[in-house]
C-alpha atoms as a PDB file:
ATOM      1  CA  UNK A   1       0.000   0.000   0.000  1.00  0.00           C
ATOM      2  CA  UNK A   2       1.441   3.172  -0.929  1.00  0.00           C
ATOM      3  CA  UNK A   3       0.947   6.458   1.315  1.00  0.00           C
ATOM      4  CA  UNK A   4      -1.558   8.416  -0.009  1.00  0.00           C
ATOM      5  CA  UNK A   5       0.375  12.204   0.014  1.00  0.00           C
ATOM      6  CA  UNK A   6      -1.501  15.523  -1.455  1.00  0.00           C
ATOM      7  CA  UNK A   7      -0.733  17.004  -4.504  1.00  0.00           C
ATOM      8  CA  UNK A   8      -0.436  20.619  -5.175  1.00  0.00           C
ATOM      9  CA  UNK A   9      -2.007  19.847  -8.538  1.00  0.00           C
ATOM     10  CA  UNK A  10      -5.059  17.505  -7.792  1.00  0.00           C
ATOM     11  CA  UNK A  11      -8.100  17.133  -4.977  1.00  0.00           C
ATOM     12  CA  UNK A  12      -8.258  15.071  -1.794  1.00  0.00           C
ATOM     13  CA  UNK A  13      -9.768  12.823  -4.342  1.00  0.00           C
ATOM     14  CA  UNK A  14      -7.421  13.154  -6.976  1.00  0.00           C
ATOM     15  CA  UNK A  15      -9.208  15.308  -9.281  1.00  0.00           C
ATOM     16  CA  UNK A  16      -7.558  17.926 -10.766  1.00  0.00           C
ATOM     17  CA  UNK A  17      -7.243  21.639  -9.751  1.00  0.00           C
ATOM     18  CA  UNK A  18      -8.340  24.007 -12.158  1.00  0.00           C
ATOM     19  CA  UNK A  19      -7.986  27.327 -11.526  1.00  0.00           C
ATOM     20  CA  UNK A  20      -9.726  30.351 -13.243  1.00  0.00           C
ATOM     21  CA  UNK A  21      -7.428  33.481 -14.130  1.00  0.00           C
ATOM     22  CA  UNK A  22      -9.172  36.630 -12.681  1.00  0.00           C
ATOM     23  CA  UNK A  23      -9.604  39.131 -15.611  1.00  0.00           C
ATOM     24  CA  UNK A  24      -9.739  42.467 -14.108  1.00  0.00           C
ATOM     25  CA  UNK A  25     -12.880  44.555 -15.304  1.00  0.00           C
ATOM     26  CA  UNK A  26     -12.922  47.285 -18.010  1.00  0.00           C
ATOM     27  CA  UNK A  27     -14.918  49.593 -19.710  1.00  0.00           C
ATOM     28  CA  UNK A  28     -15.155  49.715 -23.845  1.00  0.00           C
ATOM     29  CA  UNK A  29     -15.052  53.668 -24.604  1.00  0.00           C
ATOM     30  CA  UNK A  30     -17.417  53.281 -27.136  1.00  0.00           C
ATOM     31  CA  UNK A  31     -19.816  52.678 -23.665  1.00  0.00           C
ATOM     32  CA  UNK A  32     -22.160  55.370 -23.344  1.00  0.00           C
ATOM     33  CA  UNK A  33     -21.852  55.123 -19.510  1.00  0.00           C
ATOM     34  CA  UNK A  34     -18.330  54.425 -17.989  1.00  0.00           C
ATOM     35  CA  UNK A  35     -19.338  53.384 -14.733  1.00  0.00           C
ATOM     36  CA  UNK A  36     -19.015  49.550 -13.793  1.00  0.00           C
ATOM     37  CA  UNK A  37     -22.609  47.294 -13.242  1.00  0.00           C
ATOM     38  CA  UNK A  38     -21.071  46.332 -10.005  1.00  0.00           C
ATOM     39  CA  UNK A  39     -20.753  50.248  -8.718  1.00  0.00           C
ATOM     40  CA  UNK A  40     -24.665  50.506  -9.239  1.00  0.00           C
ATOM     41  CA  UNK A  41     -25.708  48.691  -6.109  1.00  0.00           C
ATOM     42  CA  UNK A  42     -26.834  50.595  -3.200  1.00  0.00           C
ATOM     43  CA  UNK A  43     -29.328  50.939  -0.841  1.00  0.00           C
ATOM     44  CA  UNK A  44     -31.805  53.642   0.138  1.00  0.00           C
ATOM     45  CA  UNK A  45     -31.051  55.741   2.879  1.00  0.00           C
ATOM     46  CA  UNK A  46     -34.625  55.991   3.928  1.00  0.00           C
ATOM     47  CA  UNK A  47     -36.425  53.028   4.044  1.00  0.00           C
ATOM     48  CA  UNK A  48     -33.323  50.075   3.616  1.00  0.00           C
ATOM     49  CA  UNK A  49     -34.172  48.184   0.482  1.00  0.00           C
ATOM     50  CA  UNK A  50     -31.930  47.772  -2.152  1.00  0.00           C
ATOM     51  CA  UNK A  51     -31.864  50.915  -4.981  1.00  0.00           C
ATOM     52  CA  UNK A  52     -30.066  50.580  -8.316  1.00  0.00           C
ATOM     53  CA  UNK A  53     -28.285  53.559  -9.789  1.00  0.00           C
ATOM     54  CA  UNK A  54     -28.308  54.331 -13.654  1.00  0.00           C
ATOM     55  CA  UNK A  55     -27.306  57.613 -15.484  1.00  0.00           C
ATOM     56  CA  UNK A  56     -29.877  59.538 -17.915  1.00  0.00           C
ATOM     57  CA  UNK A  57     -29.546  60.805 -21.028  1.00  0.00           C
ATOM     58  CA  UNK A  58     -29.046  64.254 -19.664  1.00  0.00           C
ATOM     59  CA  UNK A  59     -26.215  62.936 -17.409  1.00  0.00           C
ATOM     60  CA  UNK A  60     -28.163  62.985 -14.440  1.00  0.00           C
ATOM     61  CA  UNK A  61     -28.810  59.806 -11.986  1.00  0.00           C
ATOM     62  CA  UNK A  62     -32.219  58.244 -11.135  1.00  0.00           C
ATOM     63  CA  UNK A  63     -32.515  55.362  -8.707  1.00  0.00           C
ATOM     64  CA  UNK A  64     -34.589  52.582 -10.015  1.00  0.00           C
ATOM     65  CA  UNK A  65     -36.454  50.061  -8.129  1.00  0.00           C
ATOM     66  CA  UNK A  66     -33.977  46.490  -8.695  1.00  0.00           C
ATOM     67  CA  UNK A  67     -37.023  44.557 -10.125  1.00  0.00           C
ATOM     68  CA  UNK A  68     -38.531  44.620 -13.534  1.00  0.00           C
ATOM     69  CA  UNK A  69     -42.056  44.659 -13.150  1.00  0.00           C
ATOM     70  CA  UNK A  70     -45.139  44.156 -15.659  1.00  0.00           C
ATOM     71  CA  UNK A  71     -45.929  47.259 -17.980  1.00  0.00           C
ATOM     72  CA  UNK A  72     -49.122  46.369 -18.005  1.00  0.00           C
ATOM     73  CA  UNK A  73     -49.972  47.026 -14.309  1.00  0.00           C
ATOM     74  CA  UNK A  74     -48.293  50.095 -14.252  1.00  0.00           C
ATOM     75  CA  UNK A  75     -48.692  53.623 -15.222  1.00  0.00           C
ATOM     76  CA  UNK A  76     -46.872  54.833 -18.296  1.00  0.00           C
ATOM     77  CA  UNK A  77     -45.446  57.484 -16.949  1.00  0.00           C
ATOM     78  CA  UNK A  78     -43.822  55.647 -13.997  1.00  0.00           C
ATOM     79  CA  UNK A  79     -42.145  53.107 -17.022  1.00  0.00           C
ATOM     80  CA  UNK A  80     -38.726  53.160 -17.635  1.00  0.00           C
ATOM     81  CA  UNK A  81     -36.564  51.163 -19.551  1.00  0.00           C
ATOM     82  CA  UNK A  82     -32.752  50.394 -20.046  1.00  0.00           C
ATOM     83  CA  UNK A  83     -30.773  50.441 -23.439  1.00  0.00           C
ATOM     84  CA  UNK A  84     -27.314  50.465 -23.555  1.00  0.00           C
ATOM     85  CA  UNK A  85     -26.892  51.242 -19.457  1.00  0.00           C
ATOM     86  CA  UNK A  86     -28.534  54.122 -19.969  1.00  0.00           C
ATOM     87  CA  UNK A  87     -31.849  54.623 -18.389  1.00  0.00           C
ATOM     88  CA  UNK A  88     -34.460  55.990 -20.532  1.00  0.00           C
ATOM     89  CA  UNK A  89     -38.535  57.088 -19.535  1.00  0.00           C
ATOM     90  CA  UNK A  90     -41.733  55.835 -20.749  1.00  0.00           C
ATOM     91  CA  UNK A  91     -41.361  51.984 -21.499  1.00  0.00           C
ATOM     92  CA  UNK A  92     -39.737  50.164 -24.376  1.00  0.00           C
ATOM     93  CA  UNK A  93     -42.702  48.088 -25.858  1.00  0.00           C
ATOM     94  CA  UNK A  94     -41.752  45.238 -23.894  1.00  0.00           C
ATOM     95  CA  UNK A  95     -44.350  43.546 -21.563  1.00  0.00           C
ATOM     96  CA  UNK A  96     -41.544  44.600 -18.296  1.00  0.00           C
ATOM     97  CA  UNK A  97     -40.476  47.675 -17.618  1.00  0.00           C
ATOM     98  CA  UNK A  98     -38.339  49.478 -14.349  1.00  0.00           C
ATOM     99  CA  UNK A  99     -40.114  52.151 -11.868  1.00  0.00           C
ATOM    100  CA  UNK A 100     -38.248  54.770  -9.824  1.00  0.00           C
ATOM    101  CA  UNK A 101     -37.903  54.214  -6.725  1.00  0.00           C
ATOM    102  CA  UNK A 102     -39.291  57.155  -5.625  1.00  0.00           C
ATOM    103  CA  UNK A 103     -42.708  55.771  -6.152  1.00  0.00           C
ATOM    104  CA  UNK A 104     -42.307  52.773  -3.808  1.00  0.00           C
ATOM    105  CA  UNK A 105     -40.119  54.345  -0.978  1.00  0.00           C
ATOM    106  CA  UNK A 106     -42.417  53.663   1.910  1.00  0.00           C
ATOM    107  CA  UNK A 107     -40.635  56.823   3.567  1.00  0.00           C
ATOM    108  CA  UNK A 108     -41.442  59.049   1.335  1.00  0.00           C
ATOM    109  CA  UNK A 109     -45.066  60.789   0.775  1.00  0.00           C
ATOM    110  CA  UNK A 110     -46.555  60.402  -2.830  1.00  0.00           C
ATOM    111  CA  UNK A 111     -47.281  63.475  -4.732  1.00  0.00           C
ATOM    112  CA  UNK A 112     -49.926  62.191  -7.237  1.00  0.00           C
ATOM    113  CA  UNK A 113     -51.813  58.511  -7.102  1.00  0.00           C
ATOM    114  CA  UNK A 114     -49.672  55.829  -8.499  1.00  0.00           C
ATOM    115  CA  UNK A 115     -52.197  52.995  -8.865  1.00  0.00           C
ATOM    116  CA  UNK A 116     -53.682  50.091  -7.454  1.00  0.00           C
ATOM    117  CA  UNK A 117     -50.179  47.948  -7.734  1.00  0.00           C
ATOM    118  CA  UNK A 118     -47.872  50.673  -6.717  1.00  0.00           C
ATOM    119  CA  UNK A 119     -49.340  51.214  -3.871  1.00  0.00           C
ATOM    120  CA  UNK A 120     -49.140  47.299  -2.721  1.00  0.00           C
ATOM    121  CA  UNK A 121     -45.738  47.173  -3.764  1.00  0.00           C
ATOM    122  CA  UNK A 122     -45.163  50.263  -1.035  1.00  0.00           C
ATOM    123  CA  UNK A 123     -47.292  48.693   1.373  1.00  0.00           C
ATOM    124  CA  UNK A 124     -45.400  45.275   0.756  1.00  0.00           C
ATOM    125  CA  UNK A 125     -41.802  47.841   1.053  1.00  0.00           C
ATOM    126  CA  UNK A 126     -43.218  49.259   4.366  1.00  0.00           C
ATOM    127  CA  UNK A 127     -43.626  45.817   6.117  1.00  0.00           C
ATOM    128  CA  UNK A 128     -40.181  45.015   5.397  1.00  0.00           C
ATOM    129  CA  UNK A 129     -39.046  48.393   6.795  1.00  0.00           C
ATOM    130  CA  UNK A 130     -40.749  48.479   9.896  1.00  0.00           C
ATOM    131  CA  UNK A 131     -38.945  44.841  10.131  1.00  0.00           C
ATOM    132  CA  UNK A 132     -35.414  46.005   9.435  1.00  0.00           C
ATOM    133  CA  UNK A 133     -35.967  48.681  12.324  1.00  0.00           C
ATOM    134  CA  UNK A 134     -37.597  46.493  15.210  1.00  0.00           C
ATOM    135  CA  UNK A 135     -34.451  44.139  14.345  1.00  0.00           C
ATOM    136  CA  UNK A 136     -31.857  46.854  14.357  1.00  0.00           C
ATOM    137  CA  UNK A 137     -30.903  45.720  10.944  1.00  0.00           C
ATOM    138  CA  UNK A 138     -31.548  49.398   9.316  1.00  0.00           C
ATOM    139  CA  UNK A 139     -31.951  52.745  11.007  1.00  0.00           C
ATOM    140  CA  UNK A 140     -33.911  55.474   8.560  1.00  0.00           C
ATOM    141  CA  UNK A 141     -30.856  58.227   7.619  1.00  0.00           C
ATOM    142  CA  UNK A 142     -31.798  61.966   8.860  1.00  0.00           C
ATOM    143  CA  UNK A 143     -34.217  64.171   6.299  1.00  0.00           C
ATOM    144  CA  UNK A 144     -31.889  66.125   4.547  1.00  0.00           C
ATOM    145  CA  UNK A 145     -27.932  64.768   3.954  1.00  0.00           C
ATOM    146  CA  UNK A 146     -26.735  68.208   4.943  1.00  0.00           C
ATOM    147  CA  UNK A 147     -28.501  69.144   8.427  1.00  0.00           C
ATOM    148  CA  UNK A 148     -24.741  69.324  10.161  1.00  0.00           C
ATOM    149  CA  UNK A 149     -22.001  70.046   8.800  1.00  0.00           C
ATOM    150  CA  UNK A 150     -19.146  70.601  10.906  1.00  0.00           C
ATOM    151  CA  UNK A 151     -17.163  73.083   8.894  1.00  0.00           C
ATOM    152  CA  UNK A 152     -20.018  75.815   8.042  1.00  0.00           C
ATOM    153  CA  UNK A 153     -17.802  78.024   6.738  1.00  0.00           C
ATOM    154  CA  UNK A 154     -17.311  76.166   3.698  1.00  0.00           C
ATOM    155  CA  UNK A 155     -20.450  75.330   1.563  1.00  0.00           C
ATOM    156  CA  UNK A 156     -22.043  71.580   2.028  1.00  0.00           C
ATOM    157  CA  UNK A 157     -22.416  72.050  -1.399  1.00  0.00           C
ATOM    158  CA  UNK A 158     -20.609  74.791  -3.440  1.00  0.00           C
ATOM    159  CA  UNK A 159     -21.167  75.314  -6.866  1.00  0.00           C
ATOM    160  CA  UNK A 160     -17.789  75.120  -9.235  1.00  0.00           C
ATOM    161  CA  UNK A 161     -17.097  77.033 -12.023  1.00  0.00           C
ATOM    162  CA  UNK A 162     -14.807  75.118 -15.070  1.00  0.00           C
ATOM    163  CA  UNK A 163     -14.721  74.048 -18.693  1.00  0.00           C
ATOM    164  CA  UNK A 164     -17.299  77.464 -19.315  1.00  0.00           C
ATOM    165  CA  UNK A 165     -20.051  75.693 -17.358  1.00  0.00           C
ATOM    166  CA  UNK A 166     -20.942  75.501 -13.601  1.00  0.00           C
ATOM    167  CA  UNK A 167     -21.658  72.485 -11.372  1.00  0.00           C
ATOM    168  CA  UNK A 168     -23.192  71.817  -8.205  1.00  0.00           C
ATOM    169  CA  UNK A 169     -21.382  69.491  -6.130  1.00  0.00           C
ATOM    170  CA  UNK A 170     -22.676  66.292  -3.847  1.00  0.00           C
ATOM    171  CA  UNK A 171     -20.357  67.333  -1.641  1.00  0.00           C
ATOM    172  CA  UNK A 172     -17.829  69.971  -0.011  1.00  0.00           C
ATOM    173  CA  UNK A 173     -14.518  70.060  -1.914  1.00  0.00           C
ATOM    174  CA  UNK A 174     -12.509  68.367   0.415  1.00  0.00           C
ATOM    175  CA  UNK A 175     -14.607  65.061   0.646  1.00  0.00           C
ATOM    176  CA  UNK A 176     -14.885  64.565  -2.862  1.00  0.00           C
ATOM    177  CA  UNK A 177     -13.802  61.341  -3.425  1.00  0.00           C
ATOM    178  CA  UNK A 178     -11.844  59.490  -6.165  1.00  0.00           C
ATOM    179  CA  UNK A 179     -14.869  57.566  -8.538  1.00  0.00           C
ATOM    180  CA  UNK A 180     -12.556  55.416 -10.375  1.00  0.00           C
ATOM    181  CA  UNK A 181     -11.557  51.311  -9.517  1.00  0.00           C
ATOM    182  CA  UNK A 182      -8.111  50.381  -7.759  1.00  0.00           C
ATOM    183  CA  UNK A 183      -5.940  47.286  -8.543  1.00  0.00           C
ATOM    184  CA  UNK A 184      -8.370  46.025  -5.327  1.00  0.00           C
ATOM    185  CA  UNK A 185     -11.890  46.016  -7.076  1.00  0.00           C
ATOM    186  CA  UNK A 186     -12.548  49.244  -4.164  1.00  0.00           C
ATOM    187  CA  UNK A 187     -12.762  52.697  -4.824  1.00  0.00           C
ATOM    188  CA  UNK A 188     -10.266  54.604  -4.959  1.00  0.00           C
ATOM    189  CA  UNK A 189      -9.382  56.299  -1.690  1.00  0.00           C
ATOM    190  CA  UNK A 190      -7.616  59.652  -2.774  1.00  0.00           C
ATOM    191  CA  UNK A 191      -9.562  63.211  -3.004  1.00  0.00           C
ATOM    192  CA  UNK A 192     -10.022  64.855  -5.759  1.00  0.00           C
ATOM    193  CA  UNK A 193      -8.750  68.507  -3.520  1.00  0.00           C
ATOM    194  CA  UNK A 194      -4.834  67.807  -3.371  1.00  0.00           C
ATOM    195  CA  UNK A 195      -2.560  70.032  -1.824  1.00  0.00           C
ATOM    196  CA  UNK A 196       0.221  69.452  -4.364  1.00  0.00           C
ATOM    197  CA  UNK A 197      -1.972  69.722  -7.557  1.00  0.00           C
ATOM    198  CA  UNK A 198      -2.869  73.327  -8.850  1.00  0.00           C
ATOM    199  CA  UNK A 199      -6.022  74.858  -7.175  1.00  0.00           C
ATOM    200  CA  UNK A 200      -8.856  76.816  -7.175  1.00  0.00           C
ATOM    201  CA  UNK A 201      -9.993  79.804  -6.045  1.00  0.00           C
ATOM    202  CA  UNK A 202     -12.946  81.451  -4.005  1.00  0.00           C
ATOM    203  CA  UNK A 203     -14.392  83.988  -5.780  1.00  0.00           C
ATOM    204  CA  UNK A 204     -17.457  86.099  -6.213  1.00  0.00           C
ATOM    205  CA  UNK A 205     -19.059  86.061  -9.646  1.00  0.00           C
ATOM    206  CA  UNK A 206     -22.516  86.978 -11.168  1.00  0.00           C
ATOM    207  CA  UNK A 207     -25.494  84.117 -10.853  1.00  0.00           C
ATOM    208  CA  UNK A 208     -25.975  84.421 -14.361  1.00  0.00           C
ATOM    209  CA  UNK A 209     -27.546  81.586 -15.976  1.00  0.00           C
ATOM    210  CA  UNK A 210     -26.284  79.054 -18.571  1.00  0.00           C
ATOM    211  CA  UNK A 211     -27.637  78.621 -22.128  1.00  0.00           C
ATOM    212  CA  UNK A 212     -30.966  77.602 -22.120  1.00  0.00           C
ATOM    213  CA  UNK A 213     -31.948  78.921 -18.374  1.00  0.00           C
ATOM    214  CA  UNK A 214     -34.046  81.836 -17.685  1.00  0.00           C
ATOM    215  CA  UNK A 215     -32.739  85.332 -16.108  1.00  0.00           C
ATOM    216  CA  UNK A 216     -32.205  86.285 -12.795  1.00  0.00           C
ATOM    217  CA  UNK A 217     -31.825  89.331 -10.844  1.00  0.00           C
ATOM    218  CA  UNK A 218     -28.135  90.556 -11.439  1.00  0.00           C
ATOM    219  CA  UNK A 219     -26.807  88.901  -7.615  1.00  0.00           C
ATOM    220  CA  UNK A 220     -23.376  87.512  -7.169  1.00  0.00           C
ATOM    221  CA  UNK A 221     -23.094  83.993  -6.187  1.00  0.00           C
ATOM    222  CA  UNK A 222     -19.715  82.506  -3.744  1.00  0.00           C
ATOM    223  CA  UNK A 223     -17.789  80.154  -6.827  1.00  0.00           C
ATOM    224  CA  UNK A 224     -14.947  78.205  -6.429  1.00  0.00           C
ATOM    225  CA  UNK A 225     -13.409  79.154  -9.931  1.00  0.00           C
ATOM    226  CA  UNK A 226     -11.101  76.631 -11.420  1.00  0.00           C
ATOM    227  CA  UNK A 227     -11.341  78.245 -14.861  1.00  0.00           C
ATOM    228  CA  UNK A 228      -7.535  79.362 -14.839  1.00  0.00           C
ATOM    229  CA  UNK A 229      -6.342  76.494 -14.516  1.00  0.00           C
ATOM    230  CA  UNK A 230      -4.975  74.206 -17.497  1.00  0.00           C
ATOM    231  CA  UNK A 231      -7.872  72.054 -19.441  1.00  0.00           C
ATOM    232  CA  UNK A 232      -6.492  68.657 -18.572  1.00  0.00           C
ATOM    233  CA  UNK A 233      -6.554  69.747 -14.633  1.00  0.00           C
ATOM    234  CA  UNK A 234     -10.168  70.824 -14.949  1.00  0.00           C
ATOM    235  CA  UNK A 235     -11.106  67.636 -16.688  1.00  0.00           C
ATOM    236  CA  UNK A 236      -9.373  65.794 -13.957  1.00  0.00           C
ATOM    237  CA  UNK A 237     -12.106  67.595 -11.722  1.00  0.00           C
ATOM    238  CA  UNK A 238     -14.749  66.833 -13.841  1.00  0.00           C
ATOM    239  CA  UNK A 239     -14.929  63.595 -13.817  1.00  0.00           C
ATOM    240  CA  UNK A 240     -14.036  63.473 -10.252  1.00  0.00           C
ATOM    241  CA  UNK A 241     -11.010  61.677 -10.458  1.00  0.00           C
ATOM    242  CA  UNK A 242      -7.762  61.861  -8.779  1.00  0.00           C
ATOM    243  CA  UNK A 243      -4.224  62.310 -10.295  1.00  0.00           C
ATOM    244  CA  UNK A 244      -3.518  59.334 -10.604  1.00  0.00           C
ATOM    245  CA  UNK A 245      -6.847  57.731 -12.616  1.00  0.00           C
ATOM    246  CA  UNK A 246      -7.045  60.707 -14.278  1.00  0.00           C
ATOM    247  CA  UNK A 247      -3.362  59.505 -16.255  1.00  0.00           C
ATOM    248  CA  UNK A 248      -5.345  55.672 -16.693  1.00  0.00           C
ATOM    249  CA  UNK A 249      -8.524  56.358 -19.121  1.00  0.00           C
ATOM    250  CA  UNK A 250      -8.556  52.186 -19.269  1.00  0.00           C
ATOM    251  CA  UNK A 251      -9.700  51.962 -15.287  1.00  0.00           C
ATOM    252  CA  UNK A 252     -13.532  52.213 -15.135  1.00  0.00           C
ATOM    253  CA  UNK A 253     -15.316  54.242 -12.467  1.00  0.00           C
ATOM    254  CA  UNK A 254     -17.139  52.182  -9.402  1.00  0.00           C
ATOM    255  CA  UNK A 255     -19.326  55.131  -8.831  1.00  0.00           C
ATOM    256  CA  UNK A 256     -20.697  57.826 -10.609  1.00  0.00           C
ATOM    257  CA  UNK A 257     -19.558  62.009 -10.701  1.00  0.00           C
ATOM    258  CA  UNK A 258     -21.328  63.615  -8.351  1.00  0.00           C
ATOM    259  CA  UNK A 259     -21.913  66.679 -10.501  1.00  0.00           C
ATOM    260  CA  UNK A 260     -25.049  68.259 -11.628  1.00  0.00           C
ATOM    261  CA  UNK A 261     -25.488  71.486 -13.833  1.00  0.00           C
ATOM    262  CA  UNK A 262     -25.975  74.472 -11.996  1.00  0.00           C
ATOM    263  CA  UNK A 263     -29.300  76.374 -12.245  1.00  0.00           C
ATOM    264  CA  UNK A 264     -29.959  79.139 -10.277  1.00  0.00           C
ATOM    265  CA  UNK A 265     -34.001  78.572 -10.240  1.00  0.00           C
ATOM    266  CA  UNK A 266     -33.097  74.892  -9.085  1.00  0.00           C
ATOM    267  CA  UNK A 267     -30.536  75.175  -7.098  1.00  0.00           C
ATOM    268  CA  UNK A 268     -31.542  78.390  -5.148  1.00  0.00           C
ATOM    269  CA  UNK A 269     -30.856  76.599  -1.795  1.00  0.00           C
ATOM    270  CA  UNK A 270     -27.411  76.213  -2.551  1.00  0.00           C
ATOM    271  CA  UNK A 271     -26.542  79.534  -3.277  1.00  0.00           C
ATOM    272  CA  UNK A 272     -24.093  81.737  -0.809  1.00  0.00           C
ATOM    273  CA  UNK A 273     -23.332  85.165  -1.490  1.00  0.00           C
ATOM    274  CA  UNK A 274     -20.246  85.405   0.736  1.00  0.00           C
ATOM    275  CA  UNK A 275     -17.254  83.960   0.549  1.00  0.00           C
ATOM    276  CA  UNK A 276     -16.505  81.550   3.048  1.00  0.00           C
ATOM    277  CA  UNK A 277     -14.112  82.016   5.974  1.00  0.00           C
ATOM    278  CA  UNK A 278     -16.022  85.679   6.123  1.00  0.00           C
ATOM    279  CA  UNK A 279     -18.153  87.356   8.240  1.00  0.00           C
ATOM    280  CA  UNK A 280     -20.995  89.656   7.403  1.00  0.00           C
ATOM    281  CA  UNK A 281     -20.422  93.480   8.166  1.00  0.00           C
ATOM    282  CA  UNK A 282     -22.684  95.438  10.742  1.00  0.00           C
ATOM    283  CA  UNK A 283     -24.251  96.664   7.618  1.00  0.00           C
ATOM    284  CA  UNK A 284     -25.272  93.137   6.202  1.00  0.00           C
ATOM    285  CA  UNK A 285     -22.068  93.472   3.644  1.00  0.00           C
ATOM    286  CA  UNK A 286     -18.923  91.407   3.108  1.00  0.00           C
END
């Protein structure tokens, strides 16, 4: 009887060993949307169940419910449909479609009736919910994302002036984060603000609108102005990346920029008219 020793190469049963050679995800740029399926996943804030992210045509983001459900049942203009990663409205002529989540969030308050089947489907959402909590599995985030913000001299979300157009950000400037994948399938850890990369500047300028907004009342508007700096550094910033992805166009993005076009009628909330780190005068002026 021979002694029965392991191989490196086969199974306790002597089977081989095959082993599958990890292929490390990218994006074709011929891809309408650059950001990875596996970055999509998330879950609401509100209520706990799960939320998938897509981008619009516009560029914007919607979160859709994760579940195709039947056209038929509901309203057409609570279809959506998906081509190419992109999410589009209305449906697709297809007997499924996708609904915003919006409409089922059992924490949020409907603004117009939704239908018979919508309203189950919250229902249905709202027993889970009320599960997750008694559990301690979930616990509902705050109203508003902004409510405290421990530097208030800086803007929770300041609006950023570069490649002639101005953005709102999800975020103040020195916690946005890095979008793009690392060599560990994470996202990348770096900011996007570096202290050894040219910067911006704090600045007062006009809330003029862009093409294709209407006219407001000549005001000025805080703006962190990066539009003297070179165009490859304000790319870099728009599309959120930091120095180092911005040099590797091959590594796809885990999450999506957090940018949004700036409109003044919009985005009134979010406008300051001082600069920050200053104080108003006795006389209400900076």
């Amino acid at each position: 009887m021979h002694p029965n020793t392991d191989s490196p190469q086969r199974h306790w049963d002597g089977s081989p060993r095959t082993a599958c050679p990890r292929r490390s995800q990218r994006v074709t740029t011929t891809s309408p949307s650059r950001l990875l399926r596996t970055g999509r996943g998330d879950r609401c804030r509100r209520c706990g169940h799960r939320i998938d992210w897509y981008q619009r045509a516009d560029q914007r983001l919607i979160a859709l419910h994760p579940t195709e459900l039947d056209a038929s049942r509901i309203p057409s203009p609570a279809r959506w449909h998906l081509s190419s990663g992109i999410a589009h409205p209305h449906g697709d002529g297809s007997a499924w479609c996708r609904i915003p989540h919006l409409a089922l969030c059992p924490a949020r308050t409907p603004t117009a009736p939704a239908g018979q089947h919508i309203e189950s489907l919250r229902r249905q959402l709202a027993v889970r919910t009320r599960r997750l909590i008694d559990t301690g599995r979930f616990t509902p985030a705050p109203p508003t994302d902004y409510e405290v913000h421990a530097d208030r001299s800086q803007p929770p979300r300041p609006v950023v002036q570069l490649l002639l157009g101005r953005y709102l950000a999800d975020a103040p400037l020195k916690d946005l984060q890095c979008v793009a994948q690392n060599r560990q399938r994470t996202r990348c850890p770096h900011p996007v603000l570096h202290p050894t990369l040219p910067q911006g500047a704090w600045t007062l300028l006009p809330a003029s609108p862009q093409r294709g907004q209407l006219t407001l009342p000549a005001a000025l508007m805080a703006i962190y102005d990066l539009s003297r700096l070179p165009f490859t550094e304000q790319l870099r910033w728009r599309i959120q990346r930091c120095s180092v992805h911005a040099a590797a166009p091959g590594a796809a993005d885990l999450v999506p920029a957090g940018w949004q076009v700036f409109d003044p009628l919009l985005h009134a909330a979010h406008l300051h008219t001082r600069l920050p780190h200053t104080q108003p005068s006795r006389h209400g002026q900076t």
